[in-house]
C-alpha atoms as a PDB file:
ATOM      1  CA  UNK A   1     -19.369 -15.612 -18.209  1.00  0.00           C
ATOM      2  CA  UNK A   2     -20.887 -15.311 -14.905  1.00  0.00           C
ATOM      3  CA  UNK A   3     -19.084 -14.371 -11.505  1.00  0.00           C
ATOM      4  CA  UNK A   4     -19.922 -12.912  -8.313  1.00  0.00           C
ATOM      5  CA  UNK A   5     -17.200 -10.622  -6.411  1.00  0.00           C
ATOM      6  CA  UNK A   6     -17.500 -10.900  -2.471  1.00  0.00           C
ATOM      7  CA  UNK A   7     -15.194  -9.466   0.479  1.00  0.00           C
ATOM      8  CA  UNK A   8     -15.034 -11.468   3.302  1.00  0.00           C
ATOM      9  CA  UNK A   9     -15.224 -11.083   6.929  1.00  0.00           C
ATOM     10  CA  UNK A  10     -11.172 -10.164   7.361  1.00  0.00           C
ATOM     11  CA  UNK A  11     -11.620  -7.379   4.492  1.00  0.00           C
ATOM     12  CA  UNK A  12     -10.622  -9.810   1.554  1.00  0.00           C
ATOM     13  CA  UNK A  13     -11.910  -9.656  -1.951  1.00  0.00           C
ATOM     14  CA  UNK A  14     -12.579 -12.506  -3.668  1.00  0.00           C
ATOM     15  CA  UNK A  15     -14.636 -13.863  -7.042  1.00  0.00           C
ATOM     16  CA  UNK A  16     -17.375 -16.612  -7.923  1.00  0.00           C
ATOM     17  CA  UNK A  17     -16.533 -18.037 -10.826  1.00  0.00           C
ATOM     18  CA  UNK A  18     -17.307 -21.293 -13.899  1.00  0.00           C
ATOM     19  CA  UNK A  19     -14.632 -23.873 -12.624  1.00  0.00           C
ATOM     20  CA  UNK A  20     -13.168 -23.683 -16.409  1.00  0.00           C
ATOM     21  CA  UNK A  21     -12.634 -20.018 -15.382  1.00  0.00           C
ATOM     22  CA  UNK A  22     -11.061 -20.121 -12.043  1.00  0.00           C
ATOM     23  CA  UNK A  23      -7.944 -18.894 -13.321  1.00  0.00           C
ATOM     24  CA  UNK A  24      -9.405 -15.289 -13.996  1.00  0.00           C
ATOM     25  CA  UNK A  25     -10.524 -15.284 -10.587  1.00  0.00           C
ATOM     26  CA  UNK A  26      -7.316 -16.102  -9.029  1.00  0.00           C
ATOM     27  CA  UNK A  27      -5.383 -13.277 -11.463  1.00  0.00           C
ATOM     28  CA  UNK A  28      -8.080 -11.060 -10.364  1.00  0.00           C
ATOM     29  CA  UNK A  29      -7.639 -11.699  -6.469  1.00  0.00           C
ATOM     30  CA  UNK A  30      -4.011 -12.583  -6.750  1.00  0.00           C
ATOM     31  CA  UNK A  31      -2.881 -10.129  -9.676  1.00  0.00           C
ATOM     32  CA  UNK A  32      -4.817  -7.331  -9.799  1.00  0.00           C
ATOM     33  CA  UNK A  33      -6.326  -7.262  -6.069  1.00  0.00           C
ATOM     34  CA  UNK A  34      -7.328  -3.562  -5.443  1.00  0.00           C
ATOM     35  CA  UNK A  35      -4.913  -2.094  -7.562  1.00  0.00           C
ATOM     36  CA  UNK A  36      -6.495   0.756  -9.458  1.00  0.00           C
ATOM     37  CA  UNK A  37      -4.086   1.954 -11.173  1.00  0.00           C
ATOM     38  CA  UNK A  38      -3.337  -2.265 -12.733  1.00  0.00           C
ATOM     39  CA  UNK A  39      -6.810  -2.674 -13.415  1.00  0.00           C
ATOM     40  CA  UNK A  40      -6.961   0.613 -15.154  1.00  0.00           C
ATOM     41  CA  UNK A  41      -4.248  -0.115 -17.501  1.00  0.00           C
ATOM     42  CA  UNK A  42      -5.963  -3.220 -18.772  1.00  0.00           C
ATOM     43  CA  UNK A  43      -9.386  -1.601 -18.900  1.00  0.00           C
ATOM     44  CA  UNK A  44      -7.659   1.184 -21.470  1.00  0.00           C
ATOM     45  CA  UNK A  45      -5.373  -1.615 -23.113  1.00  0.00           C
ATOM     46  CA  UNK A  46      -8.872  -3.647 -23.754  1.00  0.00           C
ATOM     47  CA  UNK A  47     -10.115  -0.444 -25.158  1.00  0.00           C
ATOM     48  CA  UNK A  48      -7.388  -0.139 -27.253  1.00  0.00           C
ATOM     49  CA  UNK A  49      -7.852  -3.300 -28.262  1.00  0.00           C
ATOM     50  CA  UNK A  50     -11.410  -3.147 -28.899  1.00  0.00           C
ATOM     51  CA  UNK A  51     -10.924   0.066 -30.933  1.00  0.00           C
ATOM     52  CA  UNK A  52      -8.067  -1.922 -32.956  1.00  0.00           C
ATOM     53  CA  UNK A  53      -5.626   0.957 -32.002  1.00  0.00           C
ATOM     54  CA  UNK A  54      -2.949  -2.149 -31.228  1.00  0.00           C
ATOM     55  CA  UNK A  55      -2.988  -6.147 -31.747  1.00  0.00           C
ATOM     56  CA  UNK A  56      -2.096  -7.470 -28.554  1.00  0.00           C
ATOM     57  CA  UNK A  57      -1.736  -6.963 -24.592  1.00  0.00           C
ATOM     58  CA  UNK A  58       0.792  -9.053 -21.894  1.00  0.00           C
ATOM     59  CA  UNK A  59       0.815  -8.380 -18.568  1.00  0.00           C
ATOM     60  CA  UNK A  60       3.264 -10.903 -16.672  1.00  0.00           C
ATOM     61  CA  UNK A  61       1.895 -11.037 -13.220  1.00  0.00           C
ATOM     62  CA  UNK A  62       3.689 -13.000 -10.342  1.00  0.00           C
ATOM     63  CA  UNK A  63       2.600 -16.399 -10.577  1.00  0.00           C
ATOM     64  CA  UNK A  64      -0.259 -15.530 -13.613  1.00  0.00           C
ATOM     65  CA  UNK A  65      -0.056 -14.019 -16.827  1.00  0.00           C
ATOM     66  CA  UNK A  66      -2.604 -12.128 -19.254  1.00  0.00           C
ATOM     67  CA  UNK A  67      -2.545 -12.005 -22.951  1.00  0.00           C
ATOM     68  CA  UNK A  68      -5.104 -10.438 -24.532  1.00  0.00           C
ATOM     69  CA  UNK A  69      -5.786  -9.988 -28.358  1.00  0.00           C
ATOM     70  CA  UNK A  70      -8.730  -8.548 -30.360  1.00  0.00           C
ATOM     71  CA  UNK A  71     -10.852 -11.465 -30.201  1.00  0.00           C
ATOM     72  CA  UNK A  72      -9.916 -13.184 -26.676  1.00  0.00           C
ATOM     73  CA  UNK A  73      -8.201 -13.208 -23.553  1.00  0.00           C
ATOM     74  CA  UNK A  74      -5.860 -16.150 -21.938  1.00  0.00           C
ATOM     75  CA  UNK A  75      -4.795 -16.527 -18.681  1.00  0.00           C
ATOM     76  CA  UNK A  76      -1.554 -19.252 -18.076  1.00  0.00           C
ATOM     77  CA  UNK A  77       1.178 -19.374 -15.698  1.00  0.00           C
ATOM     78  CA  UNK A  78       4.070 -16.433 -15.787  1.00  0.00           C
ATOM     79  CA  UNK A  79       6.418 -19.064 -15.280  1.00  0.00           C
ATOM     80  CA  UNK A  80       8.611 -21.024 -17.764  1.00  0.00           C
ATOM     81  CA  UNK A  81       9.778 -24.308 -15.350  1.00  0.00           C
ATOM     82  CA  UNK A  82       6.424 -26.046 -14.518  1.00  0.00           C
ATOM     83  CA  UNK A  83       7.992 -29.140 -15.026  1.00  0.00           C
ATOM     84  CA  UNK A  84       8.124 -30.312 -11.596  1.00  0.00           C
ATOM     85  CA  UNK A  85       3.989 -30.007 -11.268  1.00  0.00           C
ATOM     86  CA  UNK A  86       3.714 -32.483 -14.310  1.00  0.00           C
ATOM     87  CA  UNK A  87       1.541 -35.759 -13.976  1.00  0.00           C
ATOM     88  CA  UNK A  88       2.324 -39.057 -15.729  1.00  0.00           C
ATOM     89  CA  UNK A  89       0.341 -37.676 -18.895  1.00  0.00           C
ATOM     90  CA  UNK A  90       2.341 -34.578 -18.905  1.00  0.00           C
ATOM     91  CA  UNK A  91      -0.263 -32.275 -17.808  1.00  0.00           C
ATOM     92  CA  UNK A  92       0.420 -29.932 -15.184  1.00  0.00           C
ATOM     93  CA  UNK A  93      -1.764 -30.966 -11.925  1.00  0.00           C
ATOM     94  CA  UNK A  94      -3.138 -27.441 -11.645  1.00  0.00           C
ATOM     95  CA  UNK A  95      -4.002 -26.614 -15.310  1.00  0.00           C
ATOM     96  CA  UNK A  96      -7.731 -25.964 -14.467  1.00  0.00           C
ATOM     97  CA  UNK A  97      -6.651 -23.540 -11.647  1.00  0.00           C
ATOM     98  CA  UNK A  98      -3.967 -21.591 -13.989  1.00  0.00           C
ATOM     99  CA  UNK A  99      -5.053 -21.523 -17.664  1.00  0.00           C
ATOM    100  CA  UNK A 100      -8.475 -19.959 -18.856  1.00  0.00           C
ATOM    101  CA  UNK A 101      -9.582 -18.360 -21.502  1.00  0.00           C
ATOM    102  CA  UNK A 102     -12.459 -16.277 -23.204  1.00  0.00           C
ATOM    103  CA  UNK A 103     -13.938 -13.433 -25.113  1.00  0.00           C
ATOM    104  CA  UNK A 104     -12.016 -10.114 -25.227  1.00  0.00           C
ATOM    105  CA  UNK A 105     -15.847  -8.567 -24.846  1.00  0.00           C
ATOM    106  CA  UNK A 106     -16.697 -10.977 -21.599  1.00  0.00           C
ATOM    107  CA  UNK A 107     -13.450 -10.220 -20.401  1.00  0.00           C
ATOM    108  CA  UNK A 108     -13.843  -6.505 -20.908  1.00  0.00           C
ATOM    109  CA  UNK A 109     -17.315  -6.865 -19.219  1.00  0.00           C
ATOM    110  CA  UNK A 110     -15.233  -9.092 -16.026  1.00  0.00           C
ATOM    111  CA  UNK A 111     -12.326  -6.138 -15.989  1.00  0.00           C
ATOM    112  CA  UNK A 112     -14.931  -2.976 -15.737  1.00  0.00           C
ATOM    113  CA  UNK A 113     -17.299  -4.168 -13.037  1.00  0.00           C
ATOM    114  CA  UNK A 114     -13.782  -5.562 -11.195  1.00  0.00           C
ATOM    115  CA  UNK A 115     -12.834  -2.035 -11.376  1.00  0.00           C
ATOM    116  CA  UNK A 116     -15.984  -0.329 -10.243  1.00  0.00           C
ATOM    117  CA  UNK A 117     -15.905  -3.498  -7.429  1.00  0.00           C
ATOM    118  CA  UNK A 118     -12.436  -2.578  -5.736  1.00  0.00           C
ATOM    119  CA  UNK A 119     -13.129   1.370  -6.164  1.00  0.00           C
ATOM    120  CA  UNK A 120     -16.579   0.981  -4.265  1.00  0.00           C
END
């Protein structure tokens, strides 16, 4: 996975990212933002993870949420009505924008160098 993390003129952070992984960047921006303390929680729940000390992770966000499991993480909307964003086919308009997934390891790799990003 590659990304780029940036801050802006006004002071805010934001991430490069694959258009199939947008969604990570906007939990990341959105979710996380420069919250130590919720970054650090995943980083040791990925750990935990990694170590198979537990099977899964959720972490409901506002708009966003993260499940992660040994093998990968998923990012989808926190929200149960997204009826009224569907399109003729049934697809929600902004699927590519709020559901991503990938590696628990390229996640893990993602989470860390957030972390050492937003503590710099």
């Amino acid at each position: 996975m590659d990304y780029r993390f940036s801050k802006d003129f006004f002071g805010h952070y934001q991430v490069e990212i694959s258009p199939e992984q947008e969604a990570f960047s906007h939990w990341l921006t959105n979710e996380i933002g420069r919250n130590q303390n919720r970054c650090k929680q995943v980083i040791d729940s990925v750990q935990k993870l990694q170590q198979k000390q537990c099977w899964d992770f959720d972490l409901n966000g506002q708009t966003l949420h993260l499940a992660l499991t040994r093998e990968q993480a998923i990012i989808h909307p926190g929200f149960d009505d997204v009826d009224d964003d569907l399109n003729d086919e049934g697809l929600c308009e902004h699927d590519y924008r709020q559901n991503a997934d990938c590696g628990l390891e390229d996640f893990a790799l993602l989470i860390r160098a957030w972390y050492e990003f937003i503590s710099g």
